[in-house]
Protein backbone atom coordinates (compact mmCIF):
# COMPACT_ATOMS: atom_id res chain seq x y z
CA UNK A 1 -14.31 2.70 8.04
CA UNK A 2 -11.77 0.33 6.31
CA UNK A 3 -10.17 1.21 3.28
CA UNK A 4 -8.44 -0.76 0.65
CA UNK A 5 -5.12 1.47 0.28
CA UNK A 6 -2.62 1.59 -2.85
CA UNK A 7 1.40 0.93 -1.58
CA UNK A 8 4.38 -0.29 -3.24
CA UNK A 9 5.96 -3.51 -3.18
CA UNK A 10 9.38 -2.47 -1.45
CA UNK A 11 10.31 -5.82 0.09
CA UNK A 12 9.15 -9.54 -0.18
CA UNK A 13 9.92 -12.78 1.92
CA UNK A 14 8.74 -16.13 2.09
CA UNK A 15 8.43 -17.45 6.31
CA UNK A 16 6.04 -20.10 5.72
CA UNK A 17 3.63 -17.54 3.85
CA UNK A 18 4.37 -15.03 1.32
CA UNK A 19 5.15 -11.64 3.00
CA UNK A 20 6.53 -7.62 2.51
CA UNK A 21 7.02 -4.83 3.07
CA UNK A 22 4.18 -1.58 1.07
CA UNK A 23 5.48 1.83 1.11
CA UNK A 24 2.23 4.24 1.31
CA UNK A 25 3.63 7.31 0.25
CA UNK A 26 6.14 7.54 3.04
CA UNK A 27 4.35 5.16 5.38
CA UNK A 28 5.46 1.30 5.63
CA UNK A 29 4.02 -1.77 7.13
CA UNK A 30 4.72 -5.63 6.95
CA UNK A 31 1.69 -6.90 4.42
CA UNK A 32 0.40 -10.46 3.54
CA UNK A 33 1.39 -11.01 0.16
CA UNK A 34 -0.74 -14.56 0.13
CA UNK A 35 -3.57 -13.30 -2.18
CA UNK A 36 -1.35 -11.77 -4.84
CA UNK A 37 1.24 -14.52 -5.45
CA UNK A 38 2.54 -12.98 -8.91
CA UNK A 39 3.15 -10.06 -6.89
CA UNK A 40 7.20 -8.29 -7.83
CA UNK A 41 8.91 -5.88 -5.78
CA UNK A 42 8.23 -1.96 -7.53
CA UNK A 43 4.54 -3.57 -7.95
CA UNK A 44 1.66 -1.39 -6.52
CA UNK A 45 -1.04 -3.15 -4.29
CA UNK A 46 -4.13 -2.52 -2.95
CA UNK A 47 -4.02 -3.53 0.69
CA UNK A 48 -7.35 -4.09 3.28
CA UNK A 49 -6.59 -5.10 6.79
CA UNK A 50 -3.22 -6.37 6.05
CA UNK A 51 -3.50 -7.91 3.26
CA UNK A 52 -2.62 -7.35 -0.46
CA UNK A 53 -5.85 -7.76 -2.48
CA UNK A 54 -5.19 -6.65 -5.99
CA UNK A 55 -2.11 -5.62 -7.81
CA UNK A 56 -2.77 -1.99 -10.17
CA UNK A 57 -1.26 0.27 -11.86
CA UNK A 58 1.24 2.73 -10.27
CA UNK A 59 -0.49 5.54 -12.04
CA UNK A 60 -3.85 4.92 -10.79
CA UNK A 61 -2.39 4.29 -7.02
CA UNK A 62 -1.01 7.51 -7.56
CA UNK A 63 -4.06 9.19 -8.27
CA UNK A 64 -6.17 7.07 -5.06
CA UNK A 65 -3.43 8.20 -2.40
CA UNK A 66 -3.62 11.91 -3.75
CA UNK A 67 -7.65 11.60 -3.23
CA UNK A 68 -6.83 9.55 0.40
CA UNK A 69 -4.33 12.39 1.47
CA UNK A 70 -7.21 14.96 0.93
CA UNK A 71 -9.26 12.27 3.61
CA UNK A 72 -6.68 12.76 6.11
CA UNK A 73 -8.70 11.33 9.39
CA UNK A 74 -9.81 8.36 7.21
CA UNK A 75 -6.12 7.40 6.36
CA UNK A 76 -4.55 7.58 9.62
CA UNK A 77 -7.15 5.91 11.36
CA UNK A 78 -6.29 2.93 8.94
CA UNK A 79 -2.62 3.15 8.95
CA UNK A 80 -1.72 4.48 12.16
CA UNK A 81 -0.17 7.81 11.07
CA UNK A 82 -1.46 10.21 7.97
CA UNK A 83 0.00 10.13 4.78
CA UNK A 84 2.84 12.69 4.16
CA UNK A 85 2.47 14.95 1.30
CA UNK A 86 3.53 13.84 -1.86
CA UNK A 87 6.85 14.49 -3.28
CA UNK A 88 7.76 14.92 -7.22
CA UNK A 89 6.79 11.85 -9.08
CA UNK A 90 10.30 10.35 -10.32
């Protein structure tokens, strides 16, 4: 199964393509930021395989990795590890 998960924008660089860093709830991996080039750091992104497809809002990415945390197996086989429980929104 691949699923399109929502991160946050924590870091961006430019090496030849446009690049960062999306915080998954406590998980973070090096993205492709190519497809969303208005992207700003704070943003939240959907990302599939690596890549940042769609920029939304942080309430609804919110809401989609509460639903993904209750699909444990799902999640980690996508990102490696499962997403750690959520802490108090800020």
């Amino acid at each position: 199964m691949c699923l399109g998960i929502p991160g946050e924008v924590i870091q961006i660089s430019l090496d030849g393509v446009l690049m960062g860093t999306v915080d998954f709830g406590g998980v973070r991996k090096d993205v492709c930021l190519a497809y969303v080039p208005d992207v700003a750091l704070g943003d939240y992104v959907i990302v599939h395989v690596g890549f940042a497809i769609t920029i939304v809002h942080r309430e609804e990415a919110q809401r989609t990795l509460d639903v993904l945390r209750a699909m444990g197996d799902a999640v980690e086989a996508e990102l490696g590890q499962p997403l750690p429980p959520r802490t108090a929104a800020p």
